[in-house]
N, C-alpha and C. Protein backbone atom coordinates (compact mmCIF):
# COMPACT_ATOMS: atom_id res chain seq x y z
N UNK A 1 -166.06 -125.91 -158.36
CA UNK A 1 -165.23 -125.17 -157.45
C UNK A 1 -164.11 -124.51 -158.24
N UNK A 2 -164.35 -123.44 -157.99
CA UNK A 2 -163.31 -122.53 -158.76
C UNK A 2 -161.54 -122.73 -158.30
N UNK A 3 -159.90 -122.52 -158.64
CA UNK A 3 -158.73 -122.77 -158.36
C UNK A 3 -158.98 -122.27 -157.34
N UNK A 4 -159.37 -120.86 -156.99
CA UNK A 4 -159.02 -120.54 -155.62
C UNK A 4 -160.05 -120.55 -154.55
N UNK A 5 -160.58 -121.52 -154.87
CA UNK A 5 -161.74 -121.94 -153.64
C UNK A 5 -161.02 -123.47 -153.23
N UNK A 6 -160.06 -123.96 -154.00
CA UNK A 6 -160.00 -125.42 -153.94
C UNK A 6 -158.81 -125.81 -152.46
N UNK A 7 -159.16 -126.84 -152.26
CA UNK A 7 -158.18 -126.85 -150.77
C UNK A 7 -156.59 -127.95 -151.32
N UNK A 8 -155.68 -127.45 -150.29
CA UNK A 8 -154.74 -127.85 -150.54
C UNK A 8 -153.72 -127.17 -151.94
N UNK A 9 -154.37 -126.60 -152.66
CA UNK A 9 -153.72 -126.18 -153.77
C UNK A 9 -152.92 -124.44 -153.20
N UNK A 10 -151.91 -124.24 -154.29
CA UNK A 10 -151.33 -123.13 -154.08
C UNK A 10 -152.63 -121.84 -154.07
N UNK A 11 -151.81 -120.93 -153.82
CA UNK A 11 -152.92 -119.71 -153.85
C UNK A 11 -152.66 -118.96 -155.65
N UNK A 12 -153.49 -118.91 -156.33
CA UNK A 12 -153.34 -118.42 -157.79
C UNK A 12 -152.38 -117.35 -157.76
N UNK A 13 -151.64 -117.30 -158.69
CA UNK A 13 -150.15 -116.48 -158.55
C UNK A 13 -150.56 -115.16 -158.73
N UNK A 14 -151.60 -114.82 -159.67
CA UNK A 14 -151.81 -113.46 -159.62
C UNK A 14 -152.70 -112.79 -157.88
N UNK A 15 -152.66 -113.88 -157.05
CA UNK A 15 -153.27 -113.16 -155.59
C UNK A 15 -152.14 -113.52 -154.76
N UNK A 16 -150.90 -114.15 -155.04
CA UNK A 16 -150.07 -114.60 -154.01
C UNK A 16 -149.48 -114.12 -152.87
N UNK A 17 -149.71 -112.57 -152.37
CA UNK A 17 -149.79 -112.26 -151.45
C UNK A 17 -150.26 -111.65 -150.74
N UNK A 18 -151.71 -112.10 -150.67
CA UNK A 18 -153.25 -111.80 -150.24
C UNK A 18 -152.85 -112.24 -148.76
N UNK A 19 -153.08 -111.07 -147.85
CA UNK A 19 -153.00 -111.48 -146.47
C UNK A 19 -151.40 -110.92 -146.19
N UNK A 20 -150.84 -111.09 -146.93
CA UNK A 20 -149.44 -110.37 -146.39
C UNK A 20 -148.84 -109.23 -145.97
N UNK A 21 -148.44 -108.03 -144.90
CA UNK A 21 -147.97 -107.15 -144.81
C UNK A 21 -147.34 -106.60 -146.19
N UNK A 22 -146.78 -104.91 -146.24
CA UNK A 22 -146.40 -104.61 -147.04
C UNK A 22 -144.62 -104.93 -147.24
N UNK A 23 -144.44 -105.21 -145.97
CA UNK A 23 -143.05 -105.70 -146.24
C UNK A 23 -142.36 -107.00 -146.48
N UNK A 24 -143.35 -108.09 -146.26
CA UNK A 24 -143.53 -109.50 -146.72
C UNK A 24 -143.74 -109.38 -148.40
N UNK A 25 -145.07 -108.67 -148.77
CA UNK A 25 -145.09 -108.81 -150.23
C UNK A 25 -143.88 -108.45 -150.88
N UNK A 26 -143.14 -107.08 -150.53
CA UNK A 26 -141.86 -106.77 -151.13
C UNK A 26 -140.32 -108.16 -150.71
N UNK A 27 -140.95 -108.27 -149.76
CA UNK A 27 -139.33 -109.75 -149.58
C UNK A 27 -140.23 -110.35 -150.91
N UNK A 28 -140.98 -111.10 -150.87
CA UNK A 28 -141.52 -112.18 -151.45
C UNK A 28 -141.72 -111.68 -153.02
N UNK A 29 -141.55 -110.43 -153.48
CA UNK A 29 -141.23 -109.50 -154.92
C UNK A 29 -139.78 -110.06 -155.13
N UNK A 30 -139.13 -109.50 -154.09
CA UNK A 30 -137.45 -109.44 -154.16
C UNK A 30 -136.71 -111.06 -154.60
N UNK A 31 -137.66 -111.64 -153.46
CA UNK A 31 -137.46 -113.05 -154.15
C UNK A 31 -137.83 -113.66 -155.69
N UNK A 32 -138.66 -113.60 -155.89
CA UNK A 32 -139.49 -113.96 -157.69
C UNK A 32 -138.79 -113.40 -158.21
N UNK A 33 -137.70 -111.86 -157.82
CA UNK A 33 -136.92 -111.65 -159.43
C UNK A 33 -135.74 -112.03 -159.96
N UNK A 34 -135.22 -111.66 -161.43
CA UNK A 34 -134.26 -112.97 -161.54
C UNK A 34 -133.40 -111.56 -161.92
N UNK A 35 -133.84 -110.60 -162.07
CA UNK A 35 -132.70 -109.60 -162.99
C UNK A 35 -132.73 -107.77 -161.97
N UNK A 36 -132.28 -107.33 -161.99
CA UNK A 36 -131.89 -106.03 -161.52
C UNK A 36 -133.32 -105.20 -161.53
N UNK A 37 -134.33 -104.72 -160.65
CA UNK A 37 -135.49 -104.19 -160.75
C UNK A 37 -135.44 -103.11 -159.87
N UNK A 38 -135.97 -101.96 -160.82
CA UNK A 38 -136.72 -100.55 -159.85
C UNK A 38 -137.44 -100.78 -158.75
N UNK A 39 -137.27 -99.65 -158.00
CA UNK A 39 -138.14 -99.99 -157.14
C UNK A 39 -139.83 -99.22 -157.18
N UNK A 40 -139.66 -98.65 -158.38
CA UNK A 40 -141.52 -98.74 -158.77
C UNK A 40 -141.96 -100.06 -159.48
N UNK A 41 -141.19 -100.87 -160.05
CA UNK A 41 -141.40 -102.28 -160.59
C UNK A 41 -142.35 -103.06 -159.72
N UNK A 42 -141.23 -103.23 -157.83
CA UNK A 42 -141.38 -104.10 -157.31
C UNK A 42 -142.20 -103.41 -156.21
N UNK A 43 -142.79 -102.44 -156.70
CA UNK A 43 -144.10 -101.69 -155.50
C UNK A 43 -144.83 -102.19 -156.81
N UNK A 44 -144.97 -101.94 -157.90
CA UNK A 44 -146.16 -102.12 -158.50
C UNK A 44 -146.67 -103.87 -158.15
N UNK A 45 -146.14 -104.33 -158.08
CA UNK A 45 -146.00 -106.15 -158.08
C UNK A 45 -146.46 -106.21 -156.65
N UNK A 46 -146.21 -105.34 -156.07
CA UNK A 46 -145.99 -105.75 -153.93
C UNK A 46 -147.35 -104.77 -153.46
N UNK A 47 -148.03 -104.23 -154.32
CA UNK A 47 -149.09 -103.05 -154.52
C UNK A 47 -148.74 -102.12 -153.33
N UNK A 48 -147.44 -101.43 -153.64
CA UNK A 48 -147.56 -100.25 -152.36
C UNK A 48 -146.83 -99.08 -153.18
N UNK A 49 -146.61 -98.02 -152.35
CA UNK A 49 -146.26 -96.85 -152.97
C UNK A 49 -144.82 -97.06 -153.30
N UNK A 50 -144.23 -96.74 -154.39
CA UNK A 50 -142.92 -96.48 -154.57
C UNK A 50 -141.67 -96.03 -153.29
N UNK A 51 -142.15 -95.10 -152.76
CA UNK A 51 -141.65 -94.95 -151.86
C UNK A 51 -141.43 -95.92 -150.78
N UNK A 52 -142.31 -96.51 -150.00
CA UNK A 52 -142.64 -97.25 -149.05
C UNK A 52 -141.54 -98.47 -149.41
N UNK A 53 -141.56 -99.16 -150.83
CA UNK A 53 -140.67 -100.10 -151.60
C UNK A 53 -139.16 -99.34 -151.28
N UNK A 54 -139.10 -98.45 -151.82
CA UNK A 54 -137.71 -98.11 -151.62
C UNK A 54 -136.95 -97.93 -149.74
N UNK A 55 -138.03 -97.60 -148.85
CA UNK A 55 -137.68 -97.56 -147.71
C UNK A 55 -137.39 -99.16 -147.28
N UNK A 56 -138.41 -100.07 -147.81
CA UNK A 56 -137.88 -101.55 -147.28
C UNK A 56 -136.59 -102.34 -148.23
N UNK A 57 -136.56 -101.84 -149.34
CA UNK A 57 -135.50 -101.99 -150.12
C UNK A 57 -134.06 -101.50 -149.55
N UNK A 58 -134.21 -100.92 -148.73
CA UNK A 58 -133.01 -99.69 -148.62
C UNK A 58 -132.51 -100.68 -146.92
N UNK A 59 -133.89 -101.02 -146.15
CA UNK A 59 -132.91 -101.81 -145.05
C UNK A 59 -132.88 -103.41 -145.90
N UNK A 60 -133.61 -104.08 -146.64
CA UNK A 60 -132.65 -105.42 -146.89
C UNK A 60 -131.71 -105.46 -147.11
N UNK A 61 -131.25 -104.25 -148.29
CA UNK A 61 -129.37 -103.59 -148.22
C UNK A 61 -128.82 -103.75 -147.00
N UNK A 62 -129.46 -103.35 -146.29
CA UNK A 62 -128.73 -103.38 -145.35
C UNK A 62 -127.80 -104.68 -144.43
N UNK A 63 -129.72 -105.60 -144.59
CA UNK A 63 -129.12 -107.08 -144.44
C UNK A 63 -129.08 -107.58 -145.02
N UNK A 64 -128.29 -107.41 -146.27
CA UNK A 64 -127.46 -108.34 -147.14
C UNK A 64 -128.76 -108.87 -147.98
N UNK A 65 -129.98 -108.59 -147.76
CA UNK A 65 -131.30 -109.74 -148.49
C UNK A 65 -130.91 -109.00 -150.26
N UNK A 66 -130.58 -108.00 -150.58
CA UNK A 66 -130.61 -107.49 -152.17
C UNK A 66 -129.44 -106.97 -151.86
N UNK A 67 -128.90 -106.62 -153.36
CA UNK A 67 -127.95 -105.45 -153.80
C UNK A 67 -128.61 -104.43 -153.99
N UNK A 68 -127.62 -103.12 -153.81
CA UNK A 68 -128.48 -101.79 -154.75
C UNK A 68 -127.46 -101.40 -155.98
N UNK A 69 -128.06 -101.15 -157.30
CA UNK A 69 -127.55 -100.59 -157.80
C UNK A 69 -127.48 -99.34 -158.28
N UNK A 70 -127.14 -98.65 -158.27
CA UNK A 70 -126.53 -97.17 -158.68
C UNK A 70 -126.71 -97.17 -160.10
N UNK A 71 -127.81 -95.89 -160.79
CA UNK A 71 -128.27 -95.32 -161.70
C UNK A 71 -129.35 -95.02 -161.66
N UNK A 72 -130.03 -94.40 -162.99
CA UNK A 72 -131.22 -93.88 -163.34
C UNK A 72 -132.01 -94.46 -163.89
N UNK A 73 -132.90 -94.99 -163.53
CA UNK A 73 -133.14 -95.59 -161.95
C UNK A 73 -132.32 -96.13 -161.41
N UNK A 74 -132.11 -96.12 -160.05
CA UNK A 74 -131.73 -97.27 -159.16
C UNK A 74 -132.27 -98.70 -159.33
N UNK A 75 -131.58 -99.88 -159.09
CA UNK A 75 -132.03 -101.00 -159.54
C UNK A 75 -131.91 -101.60 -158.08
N UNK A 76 -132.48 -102.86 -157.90
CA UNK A 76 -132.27 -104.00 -156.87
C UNK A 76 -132.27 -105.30 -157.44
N UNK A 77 -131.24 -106.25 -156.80
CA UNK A 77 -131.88 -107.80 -156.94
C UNK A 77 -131.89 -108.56 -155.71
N UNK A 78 -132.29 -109.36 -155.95
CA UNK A 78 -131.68 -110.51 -154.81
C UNK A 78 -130.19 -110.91 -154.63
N UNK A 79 -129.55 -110.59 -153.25
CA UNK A 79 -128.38 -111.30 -153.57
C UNK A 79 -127.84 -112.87 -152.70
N UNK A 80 -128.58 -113.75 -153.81
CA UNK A 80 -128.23 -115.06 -153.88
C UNK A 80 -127.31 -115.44 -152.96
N UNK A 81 -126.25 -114.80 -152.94
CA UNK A 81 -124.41 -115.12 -151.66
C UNK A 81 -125.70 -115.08 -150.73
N UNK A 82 -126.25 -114.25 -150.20
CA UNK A 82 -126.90 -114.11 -148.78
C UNK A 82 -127.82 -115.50 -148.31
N UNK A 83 -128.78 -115.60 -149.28
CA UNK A 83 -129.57 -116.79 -148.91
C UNK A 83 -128.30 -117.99 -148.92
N UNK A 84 -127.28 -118.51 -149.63
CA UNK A 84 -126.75 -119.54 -149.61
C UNK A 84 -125.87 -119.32 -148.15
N UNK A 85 -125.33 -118.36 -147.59
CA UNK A 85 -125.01 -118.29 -146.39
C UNK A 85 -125.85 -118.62 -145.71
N UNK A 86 -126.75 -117.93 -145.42
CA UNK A 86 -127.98 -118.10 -144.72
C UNK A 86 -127.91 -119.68 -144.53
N UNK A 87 -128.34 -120.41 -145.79
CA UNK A 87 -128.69 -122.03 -145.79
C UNK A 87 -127.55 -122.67 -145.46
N UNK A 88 -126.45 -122.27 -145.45
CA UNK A 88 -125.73 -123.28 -144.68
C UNK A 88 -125.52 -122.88 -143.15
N UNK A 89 -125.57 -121.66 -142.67
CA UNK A 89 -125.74 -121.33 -141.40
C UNK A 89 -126.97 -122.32 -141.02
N UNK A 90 -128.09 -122.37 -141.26
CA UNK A 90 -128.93 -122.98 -140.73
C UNK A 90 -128.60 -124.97 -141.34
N UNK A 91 -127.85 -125.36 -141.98
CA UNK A 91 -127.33 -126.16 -141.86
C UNK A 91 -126.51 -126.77 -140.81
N UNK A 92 -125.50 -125.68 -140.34
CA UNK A 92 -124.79 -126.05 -139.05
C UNK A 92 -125.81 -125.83 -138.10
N UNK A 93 -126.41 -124.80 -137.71
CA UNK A 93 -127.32 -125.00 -136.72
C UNK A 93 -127.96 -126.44 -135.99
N UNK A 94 -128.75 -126.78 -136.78
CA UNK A 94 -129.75 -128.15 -137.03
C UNK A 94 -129.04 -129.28 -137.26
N UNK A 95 -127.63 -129.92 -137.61
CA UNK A 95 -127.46 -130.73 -137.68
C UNK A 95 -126.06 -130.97 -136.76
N UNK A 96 -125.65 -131.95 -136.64
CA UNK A 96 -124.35 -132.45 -135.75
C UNK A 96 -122.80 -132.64 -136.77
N UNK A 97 -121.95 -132.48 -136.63
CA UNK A 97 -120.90 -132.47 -137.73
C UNK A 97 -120.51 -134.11 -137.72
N UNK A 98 -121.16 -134.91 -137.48
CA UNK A 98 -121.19 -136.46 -138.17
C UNK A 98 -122.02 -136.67 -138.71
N UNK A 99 -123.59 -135.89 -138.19
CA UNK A 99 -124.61 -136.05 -140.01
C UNK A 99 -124.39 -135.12 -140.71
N UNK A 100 -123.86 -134.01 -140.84
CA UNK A 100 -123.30 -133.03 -141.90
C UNK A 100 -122.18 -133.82 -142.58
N UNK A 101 -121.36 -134.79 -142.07
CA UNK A 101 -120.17 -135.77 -142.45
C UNK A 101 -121.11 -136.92 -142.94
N UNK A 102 -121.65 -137.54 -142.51
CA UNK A 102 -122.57 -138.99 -142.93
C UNK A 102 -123.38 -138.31 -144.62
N UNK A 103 -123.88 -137.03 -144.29
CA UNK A 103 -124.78 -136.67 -145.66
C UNK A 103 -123.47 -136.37 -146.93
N UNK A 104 -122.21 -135.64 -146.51
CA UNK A 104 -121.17 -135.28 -147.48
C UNK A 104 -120.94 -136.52 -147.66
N UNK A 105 -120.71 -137.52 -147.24
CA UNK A 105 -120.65 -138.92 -147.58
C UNK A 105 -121.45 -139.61 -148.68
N UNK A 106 -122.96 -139.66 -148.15
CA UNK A 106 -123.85 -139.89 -149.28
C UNK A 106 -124.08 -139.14 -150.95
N UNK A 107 -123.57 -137.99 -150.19
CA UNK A 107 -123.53 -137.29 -151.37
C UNK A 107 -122.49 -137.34 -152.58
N UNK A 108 -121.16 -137.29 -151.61
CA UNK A 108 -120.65 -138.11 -152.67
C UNK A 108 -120.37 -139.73 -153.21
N UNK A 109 -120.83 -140.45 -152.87
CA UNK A 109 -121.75 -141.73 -153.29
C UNK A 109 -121.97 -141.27 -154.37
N UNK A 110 -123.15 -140.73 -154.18
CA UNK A 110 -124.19 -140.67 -155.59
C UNK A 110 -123.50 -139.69 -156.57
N UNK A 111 -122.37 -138.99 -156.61
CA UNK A 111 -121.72 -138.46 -157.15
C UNK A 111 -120.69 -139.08 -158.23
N UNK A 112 -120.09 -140.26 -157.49
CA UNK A 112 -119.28 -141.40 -157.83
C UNK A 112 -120.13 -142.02 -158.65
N UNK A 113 -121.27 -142.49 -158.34
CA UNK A 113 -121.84 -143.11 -159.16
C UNK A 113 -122.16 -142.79 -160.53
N UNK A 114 -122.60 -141.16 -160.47
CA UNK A 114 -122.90 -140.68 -161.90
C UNK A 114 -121.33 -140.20 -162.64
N UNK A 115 -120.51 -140.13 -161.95
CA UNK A 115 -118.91 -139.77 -162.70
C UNK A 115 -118.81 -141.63 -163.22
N UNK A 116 -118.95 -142.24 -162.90
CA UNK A 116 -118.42 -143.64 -163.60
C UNK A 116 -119.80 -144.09 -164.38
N UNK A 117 -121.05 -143.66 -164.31
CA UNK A 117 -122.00 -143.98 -165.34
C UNK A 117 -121.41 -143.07 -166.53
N UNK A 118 -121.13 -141.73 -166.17
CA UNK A 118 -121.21 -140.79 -167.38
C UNK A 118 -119.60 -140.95 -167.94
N UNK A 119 -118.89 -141.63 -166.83
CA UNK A 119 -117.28 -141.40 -167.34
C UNK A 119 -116.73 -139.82 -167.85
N UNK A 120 -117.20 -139.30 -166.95
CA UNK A 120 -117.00 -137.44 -166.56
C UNK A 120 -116.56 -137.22 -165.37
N UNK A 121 -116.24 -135.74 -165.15
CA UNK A 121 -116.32 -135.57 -163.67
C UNK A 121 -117.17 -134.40 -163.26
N UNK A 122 -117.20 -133.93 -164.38
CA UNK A 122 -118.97 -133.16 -164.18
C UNK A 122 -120.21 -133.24 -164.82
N UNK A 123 -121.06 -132.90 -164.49
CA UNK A 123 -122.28 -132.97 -165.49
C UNK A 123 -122.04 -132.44 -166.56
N UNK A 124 -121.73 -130.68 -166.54
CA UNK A 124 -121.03 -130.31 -167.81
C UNK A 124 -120.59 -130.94 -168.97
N UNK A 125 -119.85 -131.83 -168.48
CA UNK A 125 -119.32 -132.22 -169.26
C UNK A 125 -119.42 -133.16 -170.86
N UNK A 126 -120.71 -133.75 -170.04
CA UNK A 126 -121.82 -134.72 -170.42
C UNK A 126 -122.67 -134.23 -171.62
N UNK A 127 -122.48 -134.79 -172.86
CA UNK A 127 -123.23 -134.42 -173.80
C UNK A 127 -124.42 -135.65 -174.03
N UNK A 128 -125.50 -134.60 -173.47
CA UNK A 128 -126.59 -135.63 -173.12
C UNK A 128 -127.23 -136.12 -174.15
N UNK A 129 -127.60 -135.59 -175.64
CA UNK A 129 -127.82 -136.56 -176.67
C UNK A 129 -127.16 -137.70 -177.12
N UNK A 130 -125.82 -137.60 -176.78
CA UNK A 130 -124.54 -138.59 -177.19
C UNK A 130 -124.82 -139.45 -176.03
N UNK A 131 -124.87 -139.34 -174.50
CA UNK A 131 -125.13 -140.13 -173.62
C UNK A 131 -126.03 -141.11 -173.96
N UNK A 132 -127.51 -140.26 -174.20
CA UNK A 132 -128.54 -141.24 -174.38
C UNK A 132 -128.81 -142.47 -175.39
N UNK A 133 -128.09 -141.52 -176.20
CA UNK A 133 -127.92 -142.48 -177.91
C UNK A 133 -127.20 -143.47 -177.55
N UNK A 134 -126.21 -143.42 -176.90
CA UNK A 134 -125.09 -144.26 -176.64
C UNK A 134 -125.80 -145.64 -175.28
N UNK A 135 -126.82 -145.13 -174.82
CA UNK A 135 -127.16 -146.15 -173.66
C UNK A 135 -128.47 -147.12 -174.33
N UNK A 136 -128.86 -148.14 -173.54
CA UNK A 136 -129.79 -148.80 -173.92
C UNK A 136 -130.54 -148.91 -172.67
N UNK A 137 -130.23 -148.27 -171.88
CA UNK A 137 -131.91 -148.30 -170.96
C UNK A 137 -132.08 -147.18 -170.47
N UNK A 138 -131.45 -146.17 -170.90
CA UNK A 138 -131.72 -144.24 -171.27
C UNK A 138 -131.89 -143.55 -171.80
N UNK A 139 -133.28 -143.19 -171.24
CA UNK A 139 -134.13 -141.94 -172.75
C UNK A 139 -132.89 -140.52 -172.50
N UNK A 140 -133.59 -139.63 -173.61
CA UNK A 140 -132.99 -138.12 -173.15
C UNK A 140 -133.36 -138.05 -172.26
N UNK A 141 -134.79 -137.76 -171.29
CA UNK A 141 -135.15 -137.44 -170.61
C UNK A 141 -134.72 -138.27 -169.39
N UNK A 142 -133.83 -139.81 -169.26
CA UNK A 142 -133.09 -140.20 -167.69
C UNK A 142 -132.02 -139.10 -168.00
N UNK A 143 -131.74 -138.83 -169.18
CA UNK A 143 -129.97 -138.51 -168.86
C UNK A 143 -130.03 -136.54 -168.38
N UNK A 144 -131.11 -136.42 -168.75
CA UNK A 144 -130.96 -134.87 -168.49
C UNK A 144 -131.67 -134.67 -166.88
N UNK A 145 -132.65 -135.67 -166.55
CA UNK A 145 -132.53 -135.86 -165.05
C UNK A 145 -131.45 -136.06 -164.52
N UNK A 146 -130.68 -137.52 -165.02
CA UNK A 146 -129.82 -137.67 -163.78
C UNK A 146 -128.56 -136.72 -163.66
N UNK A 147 -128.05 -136.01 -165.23
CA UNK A 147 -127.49 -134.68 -165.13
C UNK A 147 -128.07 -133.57 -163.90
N UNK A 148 -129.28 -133.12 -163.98
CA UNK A 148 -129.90 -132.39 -162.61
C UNK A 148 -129.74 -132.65 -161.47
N UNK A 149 -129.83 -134.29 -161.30
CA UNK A 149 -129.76 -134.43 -160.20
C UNK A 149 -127.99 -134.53 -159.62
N UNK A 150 -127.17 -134.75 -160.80
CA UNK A 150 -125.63 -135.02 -160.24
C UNK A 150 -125.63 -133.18 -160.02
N UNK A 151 -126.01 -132.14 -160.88
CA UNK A 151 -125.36 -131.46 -160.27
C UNK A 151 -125.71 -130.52 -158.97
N UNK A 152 -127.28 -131.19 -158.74
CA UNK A 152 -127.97 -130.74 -157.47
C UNK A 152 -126.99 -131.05 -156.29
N UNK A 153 -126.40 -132.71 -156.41
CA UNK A 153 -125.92 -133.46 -155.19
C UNK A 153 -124.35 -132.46 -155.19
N UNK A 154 -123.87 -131.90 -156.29
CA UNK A 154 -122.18 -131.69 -156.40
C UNK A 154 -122.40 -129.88 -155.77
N UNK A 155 -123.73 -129.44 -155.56
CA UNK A 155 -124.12 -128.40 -154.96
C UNK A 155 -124.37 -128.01 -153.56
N UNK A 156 -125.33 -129.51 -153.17
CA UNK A 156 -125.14 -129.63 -151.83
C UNK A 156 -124.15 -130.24 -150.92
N UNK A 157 -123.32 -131.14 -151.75
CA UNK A 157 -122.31 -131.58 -151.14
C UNK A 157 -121.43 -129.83 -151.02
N UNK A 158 -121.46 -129.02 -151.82
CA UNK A 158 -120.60 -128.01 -150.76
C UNK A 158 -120.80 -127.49 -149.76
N UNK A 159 -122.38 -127.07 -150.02
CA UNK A 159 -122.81 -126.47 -148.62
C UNK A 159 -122.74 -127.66 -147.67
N UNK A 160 -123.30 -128.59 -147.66
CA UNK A 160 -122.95 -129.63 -146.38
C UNK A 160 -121.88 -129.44 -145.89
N UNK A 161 -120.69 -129.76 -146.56
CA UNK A 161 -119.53 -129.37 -145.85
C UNK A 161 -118.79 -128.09 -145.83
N UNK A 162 -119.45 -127.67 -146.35
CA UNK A 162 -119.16 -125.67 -145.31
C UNK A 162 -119.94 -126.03 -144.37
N UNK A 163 -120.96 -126.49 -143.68
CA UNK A 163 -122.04 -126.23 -143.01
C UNK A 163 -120.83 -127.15 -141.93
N UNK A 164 -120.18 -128.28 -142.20
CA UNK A 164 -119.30 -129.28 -141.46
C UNK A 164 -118.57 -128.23 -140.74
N UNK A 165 -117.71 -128.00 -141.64
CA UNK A 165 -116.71 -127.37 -141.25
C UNK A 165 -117.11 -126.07 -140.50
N UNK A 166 -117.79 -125.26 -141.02
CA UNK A 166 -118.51 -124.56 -139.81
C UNK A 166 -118.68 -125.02 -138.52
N UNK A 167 -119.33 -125.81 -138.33
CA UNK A 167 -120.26 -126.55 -137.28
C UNK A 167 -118.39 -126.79 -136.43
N UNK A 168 -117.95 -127.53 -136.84
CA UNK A 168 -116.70 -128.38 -136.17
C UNK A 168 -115.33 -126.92 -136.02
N UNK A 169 -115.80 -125.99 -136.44
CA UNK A 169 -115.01 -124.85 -136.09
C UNK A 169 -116.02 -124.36 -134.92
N UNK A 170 -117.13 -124.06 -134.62
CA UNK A 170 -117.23 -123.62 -133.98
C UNK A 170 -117.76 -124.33 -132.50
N UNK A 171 -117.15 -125.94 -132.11
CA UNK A 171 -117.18 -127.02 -131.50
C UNK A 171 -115.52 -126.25 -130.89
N UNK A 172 -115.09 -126.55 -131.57
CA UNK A 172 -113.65 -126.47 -131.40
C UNK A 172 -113.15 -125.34 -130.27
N UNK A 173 -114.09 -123.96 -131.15
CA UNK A 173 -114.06 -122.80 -130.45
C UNK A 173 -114.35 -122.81 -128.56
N UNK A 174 -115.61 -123.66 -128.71
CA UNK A 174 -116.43 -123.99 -127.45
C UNK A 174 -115.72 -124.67 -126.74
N UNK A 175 -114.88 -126.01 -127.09
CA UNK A 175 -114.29 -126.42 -126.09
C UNK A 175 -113.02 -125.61 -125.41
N UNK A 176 -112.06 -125.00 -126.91
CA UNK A 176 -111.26 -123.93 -125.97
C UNK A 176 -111.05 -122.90 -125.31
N UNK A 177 -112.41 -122.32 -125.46
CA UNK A 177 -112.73 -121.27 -125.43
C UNK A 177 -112.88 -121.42 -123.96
């Protein structure tokens, strides 16, 4: 059985958006890039006409999904601020501002924990060959995990509590309102 006959597995990256409209393949272009792209780049990648790319390019500008930049060519990226709004909007949505409070809690737990393992207060800070050398039941490879993972938790602990404080501003609103 060939990769893309096989079940459960991803769809092979060079067909990944087999079945998709032309304006799905271009979100889902816009997303995969990491740096400033034409918009014949991200038609060639999204297989549609240049044009057609630049017309759906031109309303995600609009909603905040990319930047445009100005020159010869014109460029686009993703702009990142948008999705992290986005994710904490749908943070307050879905959760109650005592489990948005109970998770900023846990989170910083496990935060505490890696500032008094590493005796830091950021991951940064942490020189992970010196860490590991220095421990006896940590390869490189715990210390550059649990580096990932402290600064995953010191990431979501903000959005959680923007998502709090959101949520409990707009509680607030409701009752006086």
């Amino acid at each position: 059985m060939s990769n893309s006959e096989s079940s459960g597995g991803p769809p092979p990256f060079k067909d990944v958006f087999h079945g998709d409209d032309v304006e799905q393949r271009i979100y889902g272009t816009v997303l995969q890039t990491r740096e400033p792209t034409t918009a014949s780049a991200i038609a060639k990648v999204a297989d549609c006409d240049p044009k057609t790319a630049r017309k759906y390019l031109g309303w995600f500008c609009e909603l905040g999904i990319v930047t445009h930049h100005d020159g010869h060519p014109a460029t686009y990226e993703r702009n990142d601020a948008y999705f992290e709004w986005r994710r904490i909007n749908q943070l307050a949505a879905d959760y109650s501002v005592e489990d948005l409070q109970q998770r900023v809690r846990e989170l910083s737990s496990r935060i505490e924990e890696y500032e008094d393992t590493y005796s830091a207060t950021t991951p940064a800070s942490v020189d992970a060959v010196v860490a590991a050398e220095s421990s006896d039941d940590r390869t490189i490879d715990d210390v550059y995990s649990d580096l990932g993972d402290w600064a995953t938790a010191r990431d979501e602990r903000t959005r959680y509590e923007r998502a709090r404080q959101q949520r409990a501003s707009a509680e607030t609103e409701e009752v006086s309102g």
